[in-house]
Protein backbone atom coordinates (compact mmCIF):
# COMPACT_ATOMS: atom_id res chain seq x y z
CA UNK A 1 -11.51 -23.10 -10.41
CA UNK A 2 -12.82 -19.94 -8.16
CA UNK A 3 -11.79 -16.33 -9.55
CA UNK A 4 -9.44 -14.14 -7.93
CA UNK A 5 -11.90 -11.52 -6.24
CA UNK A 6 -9.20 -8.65 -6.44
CA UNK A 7 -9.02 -9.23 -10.61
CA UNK A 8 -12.74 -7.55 -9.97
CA UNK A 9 -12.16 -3.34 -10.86
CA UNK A 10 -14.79 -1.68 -8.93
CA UNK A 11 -17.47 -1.28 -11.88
CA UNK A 12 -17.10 -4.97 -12.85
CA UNK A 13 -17.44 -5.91 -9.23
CA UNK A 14 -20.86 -3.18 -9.28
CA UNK A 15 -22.19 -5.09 -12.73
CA UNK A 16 -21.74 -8.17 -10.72
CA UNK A 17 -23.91 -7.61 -7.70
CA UNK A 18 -26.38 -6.39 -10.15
CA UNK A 19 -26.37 -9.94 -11.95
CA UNK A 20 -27.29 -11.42 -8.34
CA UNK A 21 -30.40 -9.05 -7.96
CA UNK A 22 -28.46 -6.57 -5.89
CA UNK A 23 -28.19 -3.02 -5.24
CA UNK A 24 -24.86 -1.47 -6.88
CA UNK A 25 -24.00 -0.28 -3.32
CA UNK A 26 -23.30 -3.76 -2.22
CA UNK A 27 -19.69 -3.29 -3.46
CA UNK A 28 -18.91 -0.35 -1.82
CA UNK A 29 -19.92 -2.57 1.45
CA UNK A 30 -17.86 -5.20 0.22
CA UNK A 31 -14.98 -3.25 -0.54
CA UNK A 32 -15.44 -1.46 2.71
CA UNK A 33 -15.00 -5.08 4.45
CA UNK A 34 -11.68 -5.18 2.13
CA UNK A 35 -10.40 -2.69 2.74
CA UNK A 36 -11.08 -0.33 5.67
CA UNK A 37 -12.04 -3.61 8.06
CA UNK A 38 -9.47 -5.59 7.10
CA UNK A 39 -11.43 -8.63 6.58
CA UNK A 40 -10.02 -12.20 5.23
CA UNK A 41 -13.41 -13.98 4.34
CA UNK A 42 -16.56 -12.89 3.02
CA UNK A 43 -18.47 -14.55 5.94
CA UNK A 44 -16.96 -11.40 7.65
CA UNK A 45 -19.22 -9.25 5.91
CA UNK A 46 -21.85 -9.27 8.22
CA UNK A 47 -23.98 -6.61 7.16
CA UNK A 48 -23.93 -8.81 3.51
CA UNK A 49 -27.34 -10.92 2.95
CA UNK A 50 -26.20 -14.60 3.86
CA UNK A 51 -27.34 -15.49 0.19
CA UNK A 52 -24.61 -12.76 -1.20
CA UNK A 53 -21.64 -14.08 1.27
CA UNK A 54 -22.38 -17.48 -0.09
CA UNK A 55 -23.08 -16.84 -3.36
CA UNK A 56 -19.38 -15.01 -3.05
CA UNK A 57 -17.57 -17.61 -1.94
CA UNK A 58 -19.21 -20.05 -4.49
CA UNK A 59 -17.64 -18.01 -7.47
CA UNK A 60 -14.23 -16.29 -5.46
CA UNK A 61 -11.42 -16.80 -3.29
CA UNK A 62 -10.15 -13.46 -1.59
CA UNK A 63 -6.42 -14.22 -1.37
CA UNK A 64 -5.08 -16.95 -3.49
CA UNK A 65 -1.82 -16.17 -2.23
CA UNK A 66 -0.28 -18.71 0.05
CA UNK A 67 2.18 -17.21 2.71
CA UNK A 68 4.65 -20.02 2.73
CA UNK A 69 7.43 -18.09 4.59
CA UNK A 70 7.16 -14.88 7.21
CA UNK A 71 9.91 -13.16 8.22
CA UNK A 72 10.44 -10.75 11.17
CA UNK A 73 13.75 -9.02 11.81
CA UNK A 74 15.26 -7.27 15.16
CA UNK A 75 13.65 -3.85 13.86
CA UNK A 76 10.56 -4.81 13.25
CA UNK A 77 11.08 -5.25 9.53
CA UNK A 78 8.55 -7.93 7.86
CA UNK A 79 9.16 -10.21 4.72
CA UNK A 80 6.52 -12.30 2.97
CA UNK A 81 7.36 -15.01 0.59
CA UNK A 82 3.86 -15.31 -1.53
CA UNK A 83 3.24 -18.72 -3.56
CA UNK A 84 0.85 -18.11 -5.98
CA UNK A 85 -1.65 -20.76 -7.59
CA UNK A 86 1.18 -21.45 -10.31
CA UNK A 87 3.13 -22.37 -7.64
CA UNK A 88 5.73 -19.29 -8.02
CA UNK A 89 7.14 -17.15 -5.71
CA UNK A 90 7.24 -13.80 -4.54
CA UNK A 91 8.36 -10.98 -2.06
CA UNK A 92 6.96 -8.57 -0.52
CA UNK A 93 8.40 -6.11 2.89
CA UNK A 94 6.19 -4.31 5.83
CA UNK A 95 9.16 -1.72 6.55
CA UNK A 96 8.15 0.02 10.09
CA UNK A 97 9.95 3.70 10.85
CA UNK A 98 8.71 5.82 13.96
CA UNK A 99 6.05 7.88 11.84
CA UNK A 100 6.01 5.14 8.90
CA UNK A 101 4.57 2.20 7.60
CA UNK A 102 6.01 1.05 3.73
CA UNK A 103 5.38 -1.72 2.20
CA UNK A 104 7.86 -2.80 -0.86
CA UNK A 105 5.96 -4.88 -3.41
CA UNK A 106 6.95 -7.03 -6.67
CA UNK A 107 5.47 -6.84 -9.90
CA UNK A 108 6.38 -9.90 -11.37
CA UNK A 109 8.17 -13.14 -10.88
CA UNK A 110 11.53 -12.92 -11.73
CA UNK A 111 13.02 -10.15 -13.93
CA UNK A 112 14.24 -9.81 -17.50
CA UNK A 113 16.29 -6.71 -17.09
CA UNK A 114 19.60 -8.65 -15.89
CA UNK A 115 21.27 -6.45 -13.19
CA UNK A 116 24.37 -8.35 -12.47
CA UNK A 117 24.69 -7.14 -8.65
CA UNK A 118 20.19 -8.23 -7.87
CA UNK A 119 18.97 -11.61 -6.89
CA UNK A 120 15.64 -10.64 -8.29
CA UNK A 121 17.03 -11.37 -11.86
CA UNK A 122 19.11 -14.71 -11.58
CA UNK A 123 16.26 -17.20 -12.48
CA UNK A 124 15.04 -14.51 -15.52
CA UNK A 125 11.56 -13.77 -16.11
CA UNK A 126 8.70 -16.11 -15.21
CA UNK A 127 6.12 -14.23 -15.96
CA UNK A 128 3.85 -10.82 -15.01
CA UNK A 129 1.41 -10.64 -12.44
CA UNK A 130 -1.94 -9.82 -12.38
CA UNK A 131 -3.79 -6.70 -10.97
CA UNK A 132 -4.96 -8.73 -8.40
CA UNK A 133 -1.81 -10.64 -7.56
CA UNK A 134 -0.31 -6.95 -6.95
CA UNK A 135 -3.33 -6.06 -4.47
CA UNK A 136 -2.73 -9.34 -2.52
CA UNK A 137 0.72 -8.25 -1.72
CA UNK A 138 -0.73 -5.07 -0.37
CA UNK A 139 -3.55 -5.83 1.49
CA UNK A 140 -1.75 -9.11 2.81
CA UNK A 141 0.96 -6.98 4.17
CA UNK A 142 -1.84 -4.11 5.23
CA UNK A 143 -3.31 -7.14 7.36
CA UNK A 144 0.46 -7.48 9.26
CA UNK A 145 0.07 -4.32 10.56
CA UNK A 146 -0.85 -3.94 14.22
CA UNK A 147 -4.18 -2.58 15.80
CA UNK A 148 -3.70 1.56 15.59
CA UNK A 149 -1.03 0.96 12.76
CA UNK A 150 -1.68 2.20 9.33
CA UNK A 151 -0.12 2.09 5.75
CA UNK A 152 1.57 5.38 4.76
CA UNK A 153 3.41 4.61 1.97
CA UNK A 154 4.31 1.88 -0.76
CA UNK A 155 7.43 1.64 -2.68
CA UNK A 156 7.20 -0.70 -6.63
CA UNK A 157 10.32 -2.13 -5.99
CA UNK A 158 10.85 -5.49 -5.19
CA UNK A 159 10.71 -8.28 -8.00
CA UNK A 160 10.91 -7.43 -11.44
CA UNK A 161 10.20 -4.15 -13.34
CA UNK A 162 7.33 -1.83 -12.43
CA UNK A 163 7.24 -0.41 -15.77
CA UNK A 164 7.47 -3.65 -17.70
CA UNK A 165 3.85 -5.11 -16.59
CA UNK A 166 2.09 -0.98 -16.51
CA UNK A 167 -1.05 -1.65 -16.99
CA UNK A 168 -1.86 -4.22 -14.49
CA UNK A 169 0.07 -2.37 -11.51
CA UNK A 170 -2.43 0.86 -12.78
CA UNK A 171 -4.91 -1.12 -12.32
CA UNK A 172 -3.88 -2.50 -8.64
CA UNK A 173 -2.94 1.33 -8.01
CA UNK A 174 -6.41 2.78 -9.09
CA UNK A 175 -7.89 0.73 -5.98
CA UNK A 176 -4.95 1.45 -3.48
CA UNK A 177 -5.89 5.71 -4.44
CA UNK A 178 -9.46 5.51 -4.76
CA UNK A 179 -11.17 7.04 -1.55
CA UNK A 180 -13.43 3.87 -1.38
CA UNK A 181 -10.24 1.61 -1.13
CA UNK A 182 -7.30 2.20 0.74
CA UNK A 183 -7.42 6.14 0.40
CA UNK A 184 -3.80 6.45 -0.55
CA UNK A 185 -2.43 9.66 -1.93
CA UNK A 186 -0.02 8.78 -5.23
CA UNK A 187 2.68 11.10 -3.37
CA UNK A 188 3.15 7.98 -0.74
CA UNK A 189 3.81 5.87 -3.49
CA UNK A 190 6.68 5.64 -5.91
CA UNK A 191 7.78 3.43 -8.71
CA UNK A 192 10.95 2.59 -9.73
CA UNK A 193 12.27 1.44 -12.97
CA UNK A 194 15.54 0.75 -14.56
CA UNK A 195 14.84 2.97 -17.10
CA UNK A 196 12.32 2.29 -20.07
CA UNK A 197 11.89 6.21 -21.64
CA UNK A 198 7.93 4.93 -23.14
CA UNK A 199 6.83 3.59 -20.49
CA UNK A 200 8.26 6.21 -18.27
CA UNK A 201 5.89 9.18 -20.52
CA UNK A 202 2.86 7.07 -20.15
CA UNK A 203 3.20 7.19 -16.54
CA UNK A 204 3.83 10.90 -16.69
CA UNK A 205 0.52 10.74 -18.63
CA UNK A 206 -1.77 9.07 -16.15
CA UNK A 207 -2.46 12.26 -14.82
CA UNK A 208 -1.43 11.07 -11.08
CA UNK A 209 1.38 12.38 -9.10
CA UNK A 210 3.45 9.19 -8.47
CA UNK A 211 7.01 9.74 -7.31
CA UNK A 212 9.52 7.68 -9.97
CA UNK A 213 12.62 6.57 -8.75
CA UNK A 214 15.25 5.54 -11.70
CA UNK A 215 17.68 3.06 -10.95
CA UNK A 216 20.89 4.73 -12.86
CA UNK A 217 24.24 2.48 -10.91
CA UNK A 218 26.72 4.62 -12.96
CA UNK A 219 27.22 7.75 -14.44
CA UNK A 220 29.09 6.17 -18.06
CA UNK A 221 27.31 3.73 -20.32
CA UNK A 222 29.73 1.42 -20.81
CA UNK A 223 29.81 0.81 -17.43
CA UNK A 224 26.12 1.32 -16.58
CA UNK A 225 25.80 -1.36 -19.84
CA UNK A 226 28.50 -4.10 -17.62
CA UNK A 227 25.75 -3.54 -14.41
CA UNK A 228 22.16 -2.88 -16.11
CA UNK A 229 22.49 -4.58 -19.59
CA UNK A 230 19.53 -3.49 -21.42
CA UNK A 231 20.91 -0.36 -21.22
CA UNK A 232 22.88 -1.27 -23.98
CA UNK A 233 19.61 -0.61 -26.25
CA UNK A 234 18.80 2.37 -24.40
CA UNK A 235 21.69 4.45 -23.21
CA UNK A 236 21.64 7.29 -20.07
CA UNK A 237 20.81 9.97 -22.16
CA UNK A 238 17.21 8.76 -23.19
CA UNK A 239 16.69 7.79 -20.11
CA UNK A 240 17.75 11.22 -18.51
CA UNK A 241 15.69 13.23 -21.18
CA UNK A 242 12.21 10.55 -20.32
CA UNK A 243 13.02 11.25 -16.53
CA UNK A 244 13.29 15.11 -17.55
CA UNK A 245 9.90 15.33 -18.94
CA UNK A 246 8.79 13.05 -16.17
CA UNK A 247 9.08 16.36 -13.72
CA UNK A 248 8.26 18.66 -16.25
CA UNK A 249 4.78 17.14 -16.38
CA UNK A 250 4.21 15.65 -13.08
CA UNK A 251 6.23 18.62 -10.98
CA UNK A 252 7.84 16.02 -9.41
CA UNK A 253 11.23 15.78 -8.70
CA UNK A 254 13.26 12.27 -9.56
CA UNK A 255 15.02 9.90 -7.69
CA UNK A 256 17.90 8.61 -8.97
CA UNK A 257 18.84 5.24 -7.37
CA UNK A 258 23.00 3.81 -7.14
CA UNK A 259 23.55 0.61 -5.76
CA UNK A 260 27.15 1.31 -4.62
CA UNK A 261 29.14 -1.81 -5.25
CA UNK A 262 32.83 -1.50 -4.27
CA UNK A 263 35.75 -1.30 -6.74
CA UNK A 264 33.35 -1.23 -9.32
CA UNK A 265 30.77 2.22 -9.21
CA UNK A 266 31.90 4.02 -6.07
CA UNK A 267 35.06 5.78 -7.29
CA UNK A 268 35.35 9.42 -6.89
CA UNK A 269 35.45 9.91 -10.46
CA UNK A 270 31.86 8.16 -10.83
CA UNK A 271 31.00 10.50 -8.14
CA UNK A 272 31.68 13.35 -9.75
CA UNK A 273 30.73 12.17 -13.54
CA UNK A 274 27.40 11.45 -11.68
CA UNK A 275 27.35 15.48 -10.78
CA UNK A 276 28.27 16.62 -13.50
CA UNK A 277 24.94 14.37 -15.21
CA UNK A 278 22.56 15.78 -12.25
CA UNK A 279 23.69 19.25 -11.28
CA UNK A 280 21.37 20.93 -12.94
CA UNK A 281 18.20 18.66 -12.76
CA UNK A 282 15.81 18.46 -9.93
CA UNK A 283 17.28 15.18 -8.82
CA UNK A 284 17.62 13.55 -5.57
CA UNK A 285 20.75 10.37 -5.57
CA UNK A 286 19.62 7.81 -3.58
CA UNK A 287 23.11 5.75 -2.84
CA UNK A 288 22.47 2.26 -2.09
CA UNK A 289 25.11 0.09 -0.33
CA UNK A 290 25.01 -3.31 -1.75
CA UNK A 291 23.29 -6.04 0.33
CA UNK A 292 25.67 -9.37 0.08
CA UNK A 293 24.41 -12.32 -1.52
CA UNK A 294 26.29 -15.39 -1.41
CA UNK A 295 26.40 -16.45 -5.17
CA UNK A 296 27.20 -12.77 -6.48
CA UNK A 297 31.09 -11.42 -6.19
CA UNK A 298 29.82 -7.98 -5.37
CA UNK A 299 30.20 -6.06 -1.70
CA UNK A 300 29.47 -2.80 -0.31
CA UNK A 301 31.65 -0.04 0.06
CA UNK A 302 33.45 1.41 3.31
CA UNK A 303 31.66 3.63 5.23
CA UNK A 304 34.47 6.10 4.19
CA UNK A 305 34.44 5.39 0.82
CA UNK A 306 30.31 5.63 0.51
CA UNK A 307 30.78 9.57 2.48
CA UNK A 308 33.77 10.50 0.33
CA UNK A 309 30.76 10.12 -2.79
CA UNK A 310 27.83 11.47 -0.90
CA UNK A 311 30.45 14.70 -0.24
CA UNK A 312 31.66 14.87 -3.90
CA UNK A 313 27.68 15.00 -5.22
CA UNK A 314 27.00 17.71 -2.54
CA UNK A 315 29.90 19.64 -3.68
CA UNK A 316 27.99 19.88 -7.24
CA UNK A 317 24.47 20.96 -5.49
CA UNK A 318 22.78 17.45 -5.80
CA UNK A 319 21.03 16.27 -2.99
CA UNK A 320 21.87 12.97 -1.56
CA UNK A 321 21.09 10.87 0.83
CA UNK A 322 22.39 6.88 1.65
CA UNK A 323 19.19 4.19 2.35
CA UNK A 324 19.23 3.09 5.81
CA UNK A 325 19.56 -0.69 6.14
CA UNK A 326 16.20 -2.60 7.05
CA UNK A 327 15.64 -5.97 8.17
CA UNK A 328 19.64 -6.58 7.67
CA UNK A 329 18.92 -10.20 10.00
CA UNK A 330 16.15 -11.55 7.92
CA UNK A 331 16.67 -11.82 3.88
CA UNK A 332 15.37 -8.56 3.44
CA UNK A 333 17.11 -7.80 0.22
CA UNK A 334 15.17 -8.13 -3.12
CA UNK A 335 14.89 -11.34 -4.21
CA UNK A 336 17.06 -12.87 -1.53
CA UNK A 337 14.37 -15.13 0.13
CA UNK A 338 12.92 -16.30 -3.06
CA UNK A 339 16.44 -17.40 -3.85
CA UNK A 340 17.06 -19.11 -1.14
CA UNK A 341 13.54 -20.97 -1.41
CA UNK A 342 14.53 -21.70 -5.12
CA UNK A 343 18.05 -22.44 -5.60
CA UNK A 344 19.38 -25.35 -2.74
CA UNK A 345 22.59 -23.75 -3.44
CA UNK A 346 22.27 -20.45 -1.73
CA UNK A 347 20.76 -22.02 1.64
């Protein structure tokens, strides 16, 4: 079976040009095709020797990803259901905003964490994916974009947990910021994570300026422990005191994410136990209605109910602000199409 061309960091793809008898600069060019041009075959690489192009698609396949379902809602909103040569699925969302371009991407197929209220999580955990699995997503959905339009920004949260499968998404992440690939400054990119306090200071260590976003859901553990049950081996303090050192080494302020789900997290007093947590952190509450999915018994809040919190968190000096709704006409939500494709039941 070919490789997966994208597993290739940029040294091992420089060591193998050199094993073909040529120059090391031959990956920049390559990359360059990747990259910059956009291109989805090496015989695009005209400026290649025909011997190299060939010798390239002898050993590689550029995307092994098979886009067996594309989306496109009312606003413009994309959605990408990715089989991959295992024949598992995943998601990935072009998100388009007047003076933006985000991509959401997964990390890895299915999810072990066990949020009760996410789709992502009701099959479990298949397994990781690779570094070069993660770059497909991106440069899949880079290739979406329209002539003149141009990635600004990436957000680490659709399937699975970011923080769970590290090193690989570093390693997808290192091309995506590297001036010779997609240029991207780590401040247009943020990871989010339910919470895991080591692997949350070893991505404080990495010595780049991601922005983390912390999916909390409620201010009490017994109640965060109902929605996000690992937290029962964890607890909000550890993960408050991780996210603290988080900004006190990168300088940059967390987000704190809260799927509001109603009758169960959006009372006032979990708005103003979630204060009383935040007040005096550099923290930014980023209230999420719930998006419906048929099998779950979980809805959003009224629109009065979801102000009534964002007013009792401003009353206490933390910033908040609620997620605007993309791609609501599609199965934009995380994990919803891969459900759908998956489970008969949900169609």
């Amino acid at each position: 079976m070919k490789r997966g061309f994208l597993e290739l960091t940029h040294a091992e793809l420089q060591s193998w040009c050199e094993a073909q008898g040529q120059p090391r600069f031959r990956a920049d060019q390559i990359r360059r095709w990747i990259y910059e041009k956009r291109a989805s075959s090496f015989q695009e690489m005209l400026d290649l020797p025909k011997a190299l192009r060939d010798q390239l698609d002898t050993e590689f396949v550029l995307f092994r990803s098979n886009i067996v379902n594309h989306q496109v809602a009312r606003d413009r909103t994309e959605k990408l259901l990715l089989e991959q040569v295992d024949q598992e699925t995943i998601e990935c969302v072009l998100m388009r905003e007047p003076d933006r371009r985000t991509i959401c991407i997964s990390t890895q197929v299915g999810c072990a964490m066990g949020c009760v209220f996410c789709a992502s999580g009701l099959m479990g955990l298949k397994r990781s994916l690779t570094r070069g699995e993660i770059l497909e997503e991106i440069l899949l959905l880079d290739r979406v974009l329209g002539i003149g339009e141009r990635l600004t920004n990436i957000v680490v949260m659709g399937i699975g947990e970011p923080l769970a499968n590290l090193t690989a998404l570093l390693s997808a992440l290192d091309e995506v910021t590297d001036s010779k690939g997609l240029g991207l400054s780590p401040r247009r990119i943020t990871i989010s994570t339910v919470g895991l306090p080591p692997k949350m200071r070893e991505l404080a260590q990495t010595g780049k300026p991601f922005n983390l976003a912390v999916s909390l859901h409620a201010p009490l553990n017994d109640l965060r422990t109902q929605l996000v049950p690992i937290n029962d081996r964890i607890g909000i303090d550890a993960v408050l005191a991780a996210a603290d050192e988080y900004f006190e080494i990168t300088g940059r302020r967390v987000t704190y994410e809260y799927v509001l789900l109603s009758g169960v997290n959006d009372q006032p007093e979990h708005a103003d136990e979630l204060g009383r947590l935040l007040e005096h952190r550099q923290a930014h509450v980023n209230l999420i209605p719930m998006n419906n999915v048929e099998i779950l018994p979980y809805v959003e809040p009224t629109a009065p109910r979801t102000a009534e919190f964002v007013r009792r968190l401003e009353a206490r000096g933390v910033v908040a602000t609620v997620r605007k709704r993309k791609g609501a006409d599609i199965d934009a939500a995380c994990g919803q199409l891969r459900l759908k494709s998956e489970l008969p039941i949900v169609k």
